[in-house]
Protein backbone atom coordinates (compact mmCIF):
# COMPACT_ATOMS: atom_id res chain seq x y z
CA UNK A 1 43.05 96.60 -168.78
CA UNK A 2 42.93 100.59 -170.15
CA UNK A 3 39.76 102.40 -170.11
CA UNK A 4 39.70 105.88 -171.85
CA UNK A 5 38.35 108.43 -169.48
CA UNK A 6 37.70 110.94 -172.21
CA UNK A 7 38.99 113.26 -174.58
CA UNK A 8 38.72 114.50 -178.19
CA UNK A 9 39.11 111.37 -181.13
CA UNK A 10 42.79 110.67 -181.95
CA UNK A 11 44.11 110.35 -185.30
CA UNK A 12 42.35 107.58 -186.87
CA UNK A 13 45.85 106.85 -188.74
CA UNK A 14 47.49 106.73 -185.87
CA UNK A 15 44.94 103.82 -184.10
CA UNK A 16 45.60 101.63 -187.35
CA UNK A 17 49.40 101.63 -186.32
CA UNK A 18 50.19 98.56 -183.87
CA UNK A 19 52.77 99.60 -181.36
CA UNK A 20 55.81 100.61 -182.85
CA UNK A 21 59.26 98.25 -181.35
CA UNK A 22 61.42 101.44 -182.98
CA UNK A 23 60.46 103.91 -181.05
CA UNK A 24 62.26 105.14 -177.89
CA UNK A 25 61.10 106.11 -174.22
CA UNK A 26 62.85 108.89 -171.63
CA UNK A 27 62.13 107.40 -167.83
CA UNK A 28 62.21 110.63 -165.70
CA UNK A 29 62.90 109.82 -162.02
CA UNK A 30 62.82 112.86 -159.95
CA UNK A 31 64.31 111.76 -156.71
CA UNK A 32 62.93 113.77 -153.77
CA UNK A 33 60.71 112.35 -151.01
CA UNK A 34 61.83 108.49 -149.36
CA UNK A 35 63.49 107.25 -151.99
CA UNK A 36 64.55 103.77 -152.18
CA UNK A 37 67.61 102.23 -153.40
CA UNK A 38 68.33 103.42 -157.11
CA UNK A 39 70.33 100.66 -158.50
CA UNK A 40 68.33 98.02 -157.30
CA UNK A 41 64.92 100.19 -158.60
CA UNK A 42 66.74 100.93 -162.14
CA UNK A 43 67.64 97.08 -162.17
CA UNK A 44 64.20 95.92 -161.84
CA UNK A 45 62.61 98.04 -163.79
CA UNK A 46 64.93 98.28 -167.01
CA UNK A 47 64.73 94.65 -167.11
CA UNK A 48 61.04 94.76 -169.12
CA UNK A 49 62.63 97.64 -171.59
CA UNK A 50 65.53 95.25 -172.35
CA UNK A 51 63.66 92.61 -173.66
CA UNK A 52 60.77 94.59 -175.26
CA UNK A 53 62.53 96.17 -178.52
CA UNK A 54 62.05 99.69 -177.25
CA UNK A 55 64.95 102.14 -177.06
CA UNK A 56 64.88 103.85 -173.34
CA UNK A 57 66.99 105.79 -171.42
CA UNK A 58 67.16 106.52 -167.22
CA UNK A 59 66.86 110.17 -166.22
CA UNK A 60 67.56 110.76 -162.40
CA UNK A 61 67.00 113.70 -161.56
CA UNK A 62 68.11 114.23 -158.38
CA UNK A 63 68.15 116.74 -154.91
CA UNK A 64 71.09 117.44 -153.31
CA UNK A 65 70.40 115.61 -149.99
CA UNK A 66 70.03 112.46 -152.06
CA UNK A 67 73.48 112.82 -153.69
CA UNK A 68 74.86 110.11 -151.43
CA UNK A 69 72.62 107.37 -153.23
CA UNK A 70 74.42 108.11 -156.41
CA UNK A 71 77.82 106.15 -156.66
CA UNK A 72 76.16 102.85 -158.10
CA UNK A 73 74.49 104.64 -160.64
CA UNK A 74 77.62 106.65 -161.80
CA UNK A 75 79.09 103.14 -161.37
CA UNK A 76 76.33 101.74 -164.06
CA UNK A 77 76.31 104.61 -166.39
CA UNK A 78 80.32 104.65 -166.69
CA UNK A 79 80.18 100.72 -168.03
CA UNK A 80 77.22 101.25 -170.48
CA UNK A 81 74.02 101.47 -169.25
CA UNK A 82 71.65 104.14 -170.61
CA UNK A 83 71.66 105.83 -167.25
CA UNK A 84 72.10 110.07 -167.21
CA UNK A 85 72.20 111.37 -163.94
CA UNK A 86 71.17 115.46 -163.09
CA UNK A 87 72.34 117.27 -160.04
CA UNK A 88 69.89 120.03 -158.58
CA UNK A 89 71.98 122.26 -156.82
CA UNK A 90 69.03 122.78 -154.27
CA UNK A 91 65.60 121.30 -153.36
CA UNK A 92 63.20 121.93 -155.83
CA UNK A 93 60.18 119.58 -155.67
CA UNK A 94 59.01 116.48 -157.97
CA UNK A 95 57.48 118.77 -160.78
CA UNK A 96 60.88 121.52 -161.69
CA UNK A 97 62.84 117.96 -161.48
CA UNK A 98 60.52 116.57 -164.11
CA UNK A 99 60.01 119.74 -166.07
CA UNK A 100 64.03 119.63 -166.19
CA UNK A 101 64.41 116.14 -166.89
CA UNK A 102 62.21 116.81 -169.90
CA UNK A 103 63.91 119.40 -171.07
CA UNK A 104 67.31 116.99 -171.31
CA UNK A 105 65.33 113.92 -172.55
CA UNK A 106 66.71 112.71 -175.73
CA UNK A 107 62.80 111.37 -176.62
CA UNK A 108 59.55 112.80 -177.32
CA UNK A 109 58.51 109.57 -175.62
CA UNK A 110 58.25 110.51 -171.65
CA UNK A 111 57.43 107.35 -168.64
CA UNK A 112 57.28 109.46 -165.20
CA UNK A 113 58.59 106.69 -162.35
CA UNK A 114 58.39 107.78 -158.62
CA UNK A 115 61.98 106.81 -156.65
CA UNK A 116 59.92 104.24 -154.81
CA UNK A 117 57.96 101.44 -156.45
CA UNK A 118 54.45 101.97 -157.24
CA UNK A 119 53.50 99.17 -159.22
CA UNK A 120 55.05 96.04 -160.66
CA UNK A 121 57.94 96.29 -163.41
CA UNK A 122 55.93 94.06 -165.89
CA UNK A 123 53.11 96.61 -166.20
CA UNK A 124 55.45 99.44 -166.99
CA UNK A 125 54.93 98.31 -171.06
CA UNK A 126 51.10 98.11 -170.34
CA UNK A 127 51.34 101.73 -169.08
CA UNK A 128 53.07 102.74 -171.82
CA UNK A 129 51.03 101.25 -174.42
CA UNK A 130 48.39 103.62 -175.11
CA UNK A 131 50.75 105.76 -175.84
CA UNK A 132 52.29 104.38 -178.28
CA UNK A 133 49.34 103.42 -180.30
CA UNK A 134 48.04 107.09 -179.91
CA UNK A 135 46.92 108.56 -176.65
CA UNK A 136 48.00 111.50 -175.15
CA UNK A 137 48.55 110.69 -171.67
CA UNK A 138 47.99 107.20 -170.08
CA UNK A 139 48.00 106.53 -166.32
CA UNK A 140 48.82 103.71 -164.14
CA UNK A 141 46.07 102.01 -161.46
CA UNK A 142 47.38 100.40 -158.99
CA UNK A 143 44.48 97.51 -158.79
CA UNK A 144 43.59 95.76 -156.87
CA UNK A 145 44.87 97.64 -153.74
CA UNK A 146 46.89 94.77 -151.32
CA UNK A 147 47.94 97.88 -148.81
CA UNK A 148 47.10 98.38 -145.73
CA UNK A 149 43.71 100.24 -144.84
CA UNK A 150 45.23 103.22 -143.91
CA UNK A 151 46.24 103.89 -146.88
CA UNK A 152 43.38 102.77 -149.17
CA UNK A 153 41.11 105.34 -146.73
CA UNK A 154 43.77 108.19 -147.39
CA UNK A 155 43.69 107.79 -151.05
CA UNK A 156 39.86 107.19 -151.15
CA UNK A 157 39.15 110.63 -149.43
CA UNK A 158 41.32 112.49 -151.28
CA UNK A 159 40.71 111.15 -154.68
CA UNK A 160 37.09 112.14 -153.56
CA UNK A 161 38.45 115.66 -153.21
CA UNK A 162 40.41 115.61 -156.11
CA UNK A 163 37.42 114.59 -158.09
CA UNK A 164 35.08 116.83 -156.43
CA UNK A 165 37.66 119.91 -157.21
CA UNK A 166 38.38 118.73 -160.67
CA UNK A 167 34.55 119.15 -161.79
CA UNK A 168 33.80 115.78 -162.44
CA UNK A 169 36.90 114.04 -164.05
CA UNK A 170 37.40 110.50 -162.48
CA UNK A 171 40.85 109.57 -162.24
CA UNK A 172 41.12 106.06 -159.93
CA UNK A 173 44.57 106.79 -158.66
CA UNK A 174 45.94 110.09 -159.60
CA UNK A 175 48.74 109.83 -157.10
CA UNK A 176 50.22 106.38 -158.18
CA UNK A 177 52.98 108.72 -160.10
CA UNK A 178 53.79 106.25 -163.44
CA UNK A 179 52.32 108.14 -166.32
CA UNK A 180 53.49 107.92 -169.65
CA UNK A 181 53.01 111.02 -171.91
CA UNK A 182 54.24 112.35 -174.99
CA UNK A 183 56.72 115.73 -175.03
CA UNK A 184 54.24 118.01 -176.70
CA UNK A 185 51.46 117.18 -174.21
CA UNK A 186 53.75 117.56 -171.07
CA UNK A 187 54.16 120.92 -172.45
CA UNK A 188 51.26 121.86 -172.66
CA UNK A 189 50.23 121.29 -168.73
CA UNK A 190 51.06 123.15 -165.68
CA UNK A 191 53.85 121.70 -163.97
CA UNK A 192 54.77 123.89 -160.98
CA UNK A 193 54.67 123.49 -157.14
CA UNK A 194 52.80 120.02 -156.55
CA UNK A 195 50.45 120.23 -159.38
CA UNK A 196 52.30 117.29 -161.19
CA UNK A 197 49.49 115.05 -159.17
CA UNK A 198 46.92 116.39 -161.35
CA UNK A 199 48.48 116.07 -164.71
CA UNK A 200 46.01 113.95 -165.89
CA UNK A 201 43.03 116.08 -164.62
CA UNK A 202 44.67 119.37 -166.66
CA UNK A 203 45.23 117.00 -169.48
CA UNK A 204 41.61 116.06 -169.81
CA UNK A 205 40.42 119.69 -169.07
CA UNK A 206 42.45 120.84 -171.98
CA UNK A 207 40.68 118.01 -174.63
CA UNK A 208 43.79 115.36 -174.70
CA UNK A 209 43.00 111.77 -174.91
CA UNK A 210 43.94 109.78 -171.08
CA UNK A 211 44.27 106.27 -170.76
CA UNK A 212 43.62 104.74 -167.53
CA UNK A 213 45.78 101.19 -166.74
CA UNK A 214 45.30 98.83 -164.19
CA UNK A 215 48.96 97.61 -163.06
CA UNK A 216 49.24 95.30 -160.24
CA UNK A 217 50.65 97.50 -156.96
CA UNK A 218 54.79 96.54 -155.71
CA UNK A 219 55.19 94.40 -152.72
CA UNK A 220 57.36 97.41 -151.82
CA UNK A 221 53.79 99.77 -151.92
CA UNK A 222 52.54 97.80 -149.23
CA UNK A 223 53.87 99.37 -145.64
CA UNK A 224 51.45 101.42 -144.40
CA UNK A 225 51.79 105.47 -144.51
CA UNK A 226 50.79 108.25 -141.73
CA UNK A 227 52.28 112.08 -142.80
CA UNK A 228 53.18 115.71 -140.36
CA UNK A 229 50.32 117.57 -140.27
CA UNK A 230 51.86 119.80 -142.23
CA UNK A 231 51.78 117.62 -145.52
CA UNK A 232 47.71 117.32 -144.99
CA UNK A 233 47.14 120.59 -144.91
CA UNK A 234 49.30 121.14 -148.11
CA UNK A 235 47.31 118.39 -150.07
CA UNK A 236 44.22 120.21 -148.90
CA UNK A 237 45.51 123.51 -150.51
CA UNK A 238 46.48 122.01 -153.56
CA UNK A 239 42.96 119.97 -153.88
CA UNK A 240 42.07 124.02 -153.42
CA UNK A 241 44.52 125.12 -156.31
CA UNK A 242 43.14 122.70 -158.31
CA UNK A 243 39.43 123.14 -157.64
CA UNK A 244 40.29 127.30 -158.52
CA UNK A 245 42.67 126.34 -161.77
CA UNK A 246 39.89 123.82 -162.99
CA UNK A 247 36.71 125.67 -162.80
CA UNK A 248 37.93 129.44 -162.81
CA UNK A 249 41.01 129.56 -165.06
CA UNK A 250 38.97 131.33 -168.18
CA UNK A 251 36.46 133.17 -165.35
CA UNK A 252 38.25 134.41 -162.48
CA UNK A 253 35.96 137.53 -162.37
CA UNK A 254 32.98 134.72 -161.59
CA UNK A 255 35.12 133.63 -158.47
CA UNK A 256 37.19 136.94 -157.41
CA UNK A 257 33.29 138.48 -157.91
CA UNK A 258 31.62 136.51 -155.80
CA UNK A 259 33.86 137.30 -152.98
CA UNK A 260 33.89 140.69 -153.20
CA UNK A 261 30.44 141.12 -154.00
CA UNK A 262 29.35 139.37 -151.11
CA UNK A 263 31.92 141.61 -148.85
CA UNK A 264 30.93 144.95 -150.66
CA UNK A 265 27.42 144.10 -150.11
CA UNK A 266 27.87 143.16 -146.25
CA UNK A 267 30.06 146.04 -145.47
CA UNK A 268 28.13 148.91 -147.40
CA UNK A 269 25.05 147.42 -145.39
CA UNK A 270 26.91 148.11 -141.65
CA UNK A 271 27.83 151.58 -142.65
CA UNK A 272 24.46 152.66 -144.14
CA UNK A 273 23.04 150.86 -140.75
CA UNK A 274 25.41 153.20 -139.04
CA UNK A 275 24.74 156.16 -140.82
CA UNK A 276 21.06 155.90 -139.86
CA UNK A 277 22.28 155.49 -136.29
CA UNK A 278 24.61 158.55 -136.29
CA UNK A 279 21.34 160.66 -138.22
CA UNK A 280 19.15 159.87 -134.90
CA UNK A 281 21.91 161.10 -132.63
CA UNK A 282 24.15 158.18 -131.71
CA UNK A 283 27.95 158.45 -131.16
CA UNK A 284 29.89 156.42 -133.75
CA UNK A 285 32.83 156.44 -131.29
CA UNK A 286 34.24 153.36 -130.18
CA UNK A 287 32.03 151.18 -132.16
CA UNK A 288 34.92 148.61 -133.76
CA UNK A 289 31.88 147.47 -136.39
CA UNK A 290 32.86 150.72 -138.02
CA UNK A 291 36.07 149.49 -138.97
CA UNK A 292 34.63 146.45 -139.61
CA UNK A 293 32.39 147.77 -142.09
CA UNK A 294 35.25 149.98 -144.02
CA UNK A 295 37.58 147.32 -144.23
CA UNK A 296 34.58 144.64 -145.59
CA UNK A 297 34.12 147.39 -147.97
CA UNK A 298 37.69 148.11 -148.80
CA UNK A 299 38.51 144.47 -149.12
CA UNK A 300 35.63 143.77 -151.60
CA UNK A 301 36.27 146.78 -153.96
CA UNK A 302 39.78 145.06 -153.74
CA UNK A 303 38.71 141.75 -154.91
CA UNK A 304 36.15 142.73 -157.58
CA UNK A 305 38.66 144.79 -159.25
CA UNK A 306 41.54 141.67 -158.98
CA UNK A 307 38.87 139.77 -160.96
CA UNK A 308 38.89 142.24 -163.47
CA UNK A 309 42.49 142.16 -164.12
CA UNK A 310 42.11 138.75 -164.10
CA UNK A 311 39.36 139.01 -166.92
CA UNK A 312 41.81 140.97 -168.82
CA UNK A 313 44.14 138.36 -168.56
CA UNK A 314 42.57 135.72 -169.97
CA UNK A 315 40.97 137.81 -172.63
CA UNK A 316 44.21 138.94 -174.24
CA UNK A 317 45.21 134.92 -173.82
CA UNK A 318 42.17 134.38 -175.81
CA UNK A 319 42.69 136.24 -178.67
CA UNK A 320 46.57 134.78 -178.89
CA UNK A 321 44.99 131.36 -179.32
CA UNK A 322 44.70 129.96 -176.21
CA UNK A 323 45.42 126.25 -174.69
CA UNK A 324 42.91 124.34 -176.09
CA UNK A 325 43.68 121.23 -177.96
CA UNK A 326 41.76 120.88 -181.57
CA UNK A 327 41.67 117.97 -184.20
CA UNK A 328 39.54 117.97 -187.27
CA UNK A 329 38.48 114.35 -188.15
CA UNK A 330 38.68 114.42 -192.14
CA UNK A 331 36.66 111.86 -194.24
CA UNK A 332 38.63 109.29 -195.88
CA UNK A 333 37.84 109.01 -199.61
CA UNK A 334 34.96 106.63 -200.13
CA UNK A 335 33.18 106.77 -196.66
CA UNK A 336 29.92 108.29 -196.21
CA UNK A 337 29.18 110.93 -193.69
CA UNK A 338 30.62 114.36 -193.51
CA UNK A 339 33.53 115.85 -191.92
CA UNK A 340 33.64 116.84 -188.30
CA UNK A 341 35.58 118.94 -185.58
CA UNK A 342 36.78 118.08 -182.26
């Protein structure tokens, strides 16, 4: 089933078209974190392309310490297969091997596959649908859930997070990974450090049209998941990232300000407090809150005027044009009604 979460109208020519058996599809698969094996996940899942009418092609993108799971593929690629294999020479995370994967594909047409299996191969088609008939960006869902709890209360509090951060969107299962999305969008959208989770959320934020499709999850999805420490606390800095990038992007003064304002305002108050003290007679030395109070003060002029620059920033980006994605809907000859903007 796809929902649309939101976005400006597409092009009403474009939702007339029925989805097109001629056109062509780039599968990135950046292989970094617990992969699986890669024949056995590029047989299964190349099987629905074969049979569908749709030109594809496999991208692996791959790290260096996953090198060793490459022979069968080289061994599938050298008798035919629409298999292209890229070396990284060093680790690099999932969104610089996408972004470079993209940059190779041979399609404007991109499906983003995790290594591992997220959902079923069947649904890949059904993710890729919307798409083709016209969307932006679609998503896959991986519904109904059949992991273990564990993992459905890890994804439920940090989709809450993610939601929270992202100012409202609603995205069911932003970190399910299978996304299909065409080339111009992808450009559009951050893709840096492990922002490539929030793809869709940047994608909505910027007007473009996201589909949301239930897939059924991969027996393979089912084992049940507990991270380092150290992998929490970067999900909680990127839910952090993402909560500044959403709602401060075209405002950082508003956010840099508030900061500062509250540290100018709490350090001028200890030194005029100590001021008065030193006017009745009191020794200043060896009070620490006096360099409490200068550095509160120091640090807050420092803030206000990185908000400023930032200000600057985004004004000059303004005037080039900006980001933000705008259709006119045009009246078709006949209809009544006027013409309007989006």
């Amino acid at each position: 089933m796809t929902s649309p979460i939101g976005a400006l109208p597409s092009d009403p020519l474009r939702e007339e078209l029925d989805v097109r058996t001629g056109e062509a599809v780039s599968i990135l698969v950046p292989v970094t974190e617990r992969p699986s094996n890669l024949q056995e996940l590029y047989e299964e899942f190349a099987t629905p392309f074969r049979s569908s009418g749709l030109g594809f092609e496999f991208i692996f993108i791959v790290e260096p310490e996953h090198w060793n799971l490459l022979a069968p593929l080289e061994e599938l690629r050298d008798a035919g297969e629409p298999i292209r294999i890229l070396r990284v020479g060093r680790a690099a995370g999932d969104a610089t091997l996408l972004r470079m994967g993209a940059e190779r594909a041979a399609h404007d047409v991109f499906l983003t596959l995790p290594a591992y299996p997220r959902i079923e191969a069947d649904a890949l088609l059904d993710v890729l649908e919307p798409v083709l008939r016209g969307a932006s960006m679609s998503v896959a869902r991986r519904w109904p859930r059949r992991d273990s709890w564990l993992n459905r209360l890890q994804n439920r509090i940090f989709h809450l997070l993610a939601a929270s951060a992202a100012g409202g969107h609603s995205i069911n299962d932003v970190a399910c990974g299978v996304r299909a999305i065409r080339r111009d969008v992808f450009e559009s959208l951050p893709m840096y450090g492990d922002f490539h989770r929030f793809l869709p959320f940047f994608a909505l934020r910027q007007g473009y049209q996201v589909d949301e499709v239930e897939a059924p999850q991969h027996v393979g999805d089912h084992q049940p998941r507990i991270y380092s420490p150290s992998v929490y606390l970067r999900r909680v800095l990127d839910v952090f990232g993402l909560y500044f990038l959403m709602r401060f992007t075209e405002k950082p003064l508003r956010f840099f300000g508030l900061i500062g304002g509250g540290s100018l305002l709490t350090g001028s108050a200890i030194l005029a407090v100590l001021a008065l003290q030193r006017v009745q007679g009191q020794s200043l030395a060896d009070r620490p809150i006096l360099l409490l109070g200068v550095l509160l003060l120091v640090l807050g002029v420092q803030a206000v005027a990185l908000g400023l620059i930032g200000e600057i920033i985004v004004h000059v980006n303004t005037l080039r044009g900006g980001n933000r994605v705008v259709r006119e809907i045009r009246r078709e000859p006949g209809s009544e009604g006027g013409s309007s903007s989006g």
